[in-house]
Protein backbone atom coordinates (compact mmCIF):
# COMPACT_ATOMS: atom_id res chain seq x y z
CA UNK A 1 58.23 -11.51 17.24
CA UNK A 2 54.56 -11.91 15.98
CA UNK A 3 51.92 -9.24 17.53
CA UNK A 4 48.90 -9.96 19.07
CA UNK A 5 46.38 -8.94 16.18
CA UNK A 6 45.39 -5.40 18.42
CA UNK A 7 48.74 -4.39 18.60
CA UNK A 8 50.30 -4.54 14.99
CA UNK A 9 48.71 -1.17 13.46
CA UNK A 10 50.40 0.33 16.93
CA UNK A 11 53.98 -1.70 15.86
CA UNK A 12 53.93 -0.47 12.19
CA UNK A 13 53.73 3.40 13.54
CA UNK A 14 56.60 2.30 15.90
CA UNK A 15 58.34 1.08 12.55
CA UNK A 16 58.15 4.65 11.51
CA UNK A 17 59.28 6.27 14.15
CA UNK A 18 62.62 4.08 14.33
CA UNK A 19 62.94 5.02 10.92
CA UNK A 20 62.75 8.54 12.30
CA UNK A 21 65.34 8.17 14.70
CA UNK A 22 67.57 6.75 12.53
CA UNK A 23 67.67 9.97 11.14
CA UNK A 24 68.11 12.04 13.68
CA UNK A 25 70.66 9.76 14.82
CA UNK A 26 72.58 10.42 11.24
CA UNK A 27 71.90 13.61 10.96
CA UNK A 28 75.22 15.99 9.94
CA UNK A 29 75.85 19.72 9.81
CA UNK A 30 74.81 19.73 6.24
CA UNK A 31 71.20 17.82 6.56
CA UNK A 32 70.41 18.62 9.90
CA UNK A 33 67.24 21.32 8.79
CA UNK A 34 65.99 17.97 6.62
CA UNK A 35 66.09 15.96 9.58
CA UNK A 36 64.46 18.26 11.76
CA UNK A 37 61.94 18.58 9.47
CA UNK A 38 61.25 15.43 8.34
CA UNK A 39 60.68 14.28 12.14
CA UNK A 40 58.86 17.14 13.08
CA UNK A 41 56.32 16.14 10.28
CA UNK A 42 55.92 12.48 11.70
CA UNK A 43 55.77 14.19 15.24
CA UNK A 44 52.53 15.73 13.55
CA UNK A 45 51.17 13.36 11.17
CA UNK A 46 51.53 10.37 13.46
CA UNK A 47 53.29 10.62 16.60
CA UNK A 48 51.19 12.55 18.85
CA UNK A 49 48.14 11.15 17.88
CA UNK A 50 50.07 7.65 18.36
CA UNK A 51 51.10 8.84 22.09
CA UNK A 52 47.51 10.07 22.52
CA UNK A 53 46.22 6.23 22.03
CA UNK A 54 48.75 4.35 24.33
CA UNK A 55 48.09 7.11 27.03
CA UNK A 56 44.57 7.00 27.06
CA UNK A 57 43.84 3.39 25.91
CA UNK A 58 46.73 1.17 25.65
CA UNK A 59 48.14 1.90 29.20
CA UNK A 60 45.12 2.67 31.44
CA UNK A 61 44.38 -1.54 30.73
CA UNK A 62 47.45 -2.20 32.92
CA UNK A 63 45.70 -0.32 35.50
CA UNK A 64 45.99 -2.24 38.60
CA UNK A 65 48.72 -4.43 37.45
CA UNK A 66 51.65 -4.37 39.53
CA UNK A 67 54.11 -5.57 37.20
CA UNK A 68 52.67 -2.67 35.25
CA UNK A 69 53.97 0.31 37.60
CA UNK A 70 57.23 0.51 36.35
CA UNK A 71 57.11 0.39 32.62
CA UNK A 72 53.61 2.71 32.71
CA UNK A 73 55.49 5.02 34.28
CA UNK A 74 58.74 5.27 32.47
CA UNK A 75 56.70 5.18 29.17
CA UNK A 76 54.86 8.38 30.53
CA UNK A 77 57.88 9.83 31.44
CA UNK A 78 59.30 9.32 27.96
CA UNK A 79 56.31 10.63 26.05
CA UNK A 80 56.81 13.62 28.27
CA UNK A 81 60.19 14.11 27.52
CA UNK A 82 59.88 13.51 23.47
CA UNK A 83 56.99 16.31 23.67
CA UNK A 84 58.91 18.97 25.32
CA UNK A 85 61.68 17.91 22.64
CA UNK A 86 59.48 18.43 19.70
CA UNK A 87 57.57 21.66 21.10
CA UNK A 88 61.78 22.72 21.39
CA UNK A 89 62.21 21.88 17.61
CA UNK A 90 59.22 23.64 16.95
CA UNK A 91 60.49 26.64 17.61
CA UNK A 92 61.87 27.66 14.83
CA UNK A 93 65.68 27.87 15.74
CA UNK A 94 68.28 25.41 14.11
CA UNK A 95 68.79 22.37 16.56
CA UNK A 96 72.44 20.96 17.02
CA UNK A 97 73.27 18.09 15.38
CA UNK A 98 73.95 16.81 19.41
CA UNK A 99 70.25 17.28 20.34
CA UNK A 100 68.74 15.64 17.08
CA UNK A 101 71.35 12.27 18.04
CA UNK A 102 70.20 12.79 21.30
CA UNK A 103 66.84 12.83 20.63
CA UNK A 104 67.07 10.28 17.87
CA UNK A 105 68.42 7.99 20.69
CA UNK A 106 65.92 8.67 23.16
CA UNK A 107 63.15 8.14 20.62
CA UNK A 108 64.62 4.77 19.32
CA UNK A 109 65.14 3.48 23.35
CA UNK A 110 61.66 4.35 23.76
CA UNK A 111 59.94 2.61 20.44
CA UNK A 112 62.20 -0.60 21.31
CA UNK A 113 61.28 -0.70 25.11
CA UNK A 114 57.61 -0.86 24.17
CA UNK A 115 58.00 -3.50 22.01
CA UNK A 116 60.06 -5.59 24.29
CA UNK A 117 58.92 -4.64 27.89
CA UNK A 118 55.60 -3.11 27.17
CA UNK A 119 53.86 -4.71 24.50
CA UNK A 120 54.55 -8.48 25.76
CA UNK A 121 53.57 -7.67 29.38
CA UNK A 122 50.01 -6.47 27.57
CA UNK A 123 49.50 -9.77 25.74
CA UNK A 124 50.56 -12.27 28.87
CA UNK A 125 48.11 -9.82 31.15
CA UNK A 126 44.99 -9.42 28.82
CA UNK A 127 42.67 -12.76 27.45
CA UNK A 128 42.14 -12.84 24.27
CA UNK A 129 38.41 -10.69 24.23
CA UNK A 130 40.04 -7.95 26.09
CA UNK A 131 42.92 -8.15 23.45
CA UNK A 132 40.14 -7.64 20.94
CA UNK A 133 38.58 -5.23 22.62
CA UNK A 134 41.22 -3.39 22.68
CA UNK A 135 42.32 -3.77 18.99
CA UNK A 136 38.69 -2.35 18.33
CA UNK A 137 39.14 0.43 20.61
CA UNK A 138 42.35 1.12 18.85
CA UNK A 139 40.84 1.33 15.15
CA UNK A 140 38.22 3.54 16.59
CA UNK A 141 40.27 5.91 17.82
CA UNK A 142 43.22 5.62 14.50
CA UNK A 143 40.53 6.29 11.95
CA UNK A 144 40.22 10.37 12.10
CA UNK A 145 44.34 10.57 12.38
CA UNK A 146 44.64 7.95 9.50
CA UNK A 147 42.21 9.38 7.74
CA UNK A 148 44.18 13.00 7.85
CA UNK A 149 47.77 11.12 6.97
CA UNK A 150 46.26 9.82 3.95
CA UNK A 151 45.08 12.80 2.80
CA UNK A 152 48.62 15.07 3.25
């Protein structure tokens, strides 16, 4: 499905995360350190910073939306739930390959419900200037974290 111009830069980090899940989803007995690692360095690099932007740009435009209630809140609920996961596999202590499928899953229902619930609500309920808008506000507020990525 083609993006609205403001929301592709948000799509391609939700490419990466799937690609993250799809690790934890795969992980075994034998790689599960790598894949605890290798997500907890997108967690860092790009997914809080990511969850940052829809929560205090991308979803307060749906404010006052009805048809918004329900997916603004399950996509805060979510967020909530993949934080308290990665501040658990932060820790230190050697996650079970059960919790990294688990959270692999979670993390892939998540990416694909805001493409196909969340994303296409935004672009029938916004014109095209507040889709704009929005894009700008977007690159305003990627440039420090993008800016840090590139630089790791």
């Amino acid at each position: 499905m083609k993006r609205h111009p403001a929301l592709v830069e948000l799509s391609r980090d939700h490419q990466h995360g799937l690609a993250k899940a799809h690790t934890l989803r795969h992980a075994t007995e034998a790689d599960r350190a790598a894949a605890r690692t290798a997500f907890l360095l997108f967690w860092h690099d790009e997914a809080e910073a990511h969850f940052q932007i829809e929560e205090h740009i991308l979803l307060p435009v749906l404010h006052g939306l009805d048809a918004a209630d329900e997916p603004v809140n399950r996509v805060l609920a979510e967020h909530a739930v993949i934080r308290r996961r990665a501040a658990d596999l932060s820790d230190g202590a050697q996650p079970a390959v059960d919790d990294l499928h688990s959270l692999g899953g979670l993390l892939e229902r998540h990416i694909r419900y805001e493409e196909r619930v969340l994303f296409p609500l935004i672009e029938r309920s916004l014109n095209g200037a507040q889709l704009t808008a929005l894009g700008e506000a977007f690159a305003r507020a990627e440039r420090p974290s993008r800016a840090r990525a590139g630089n790791n």
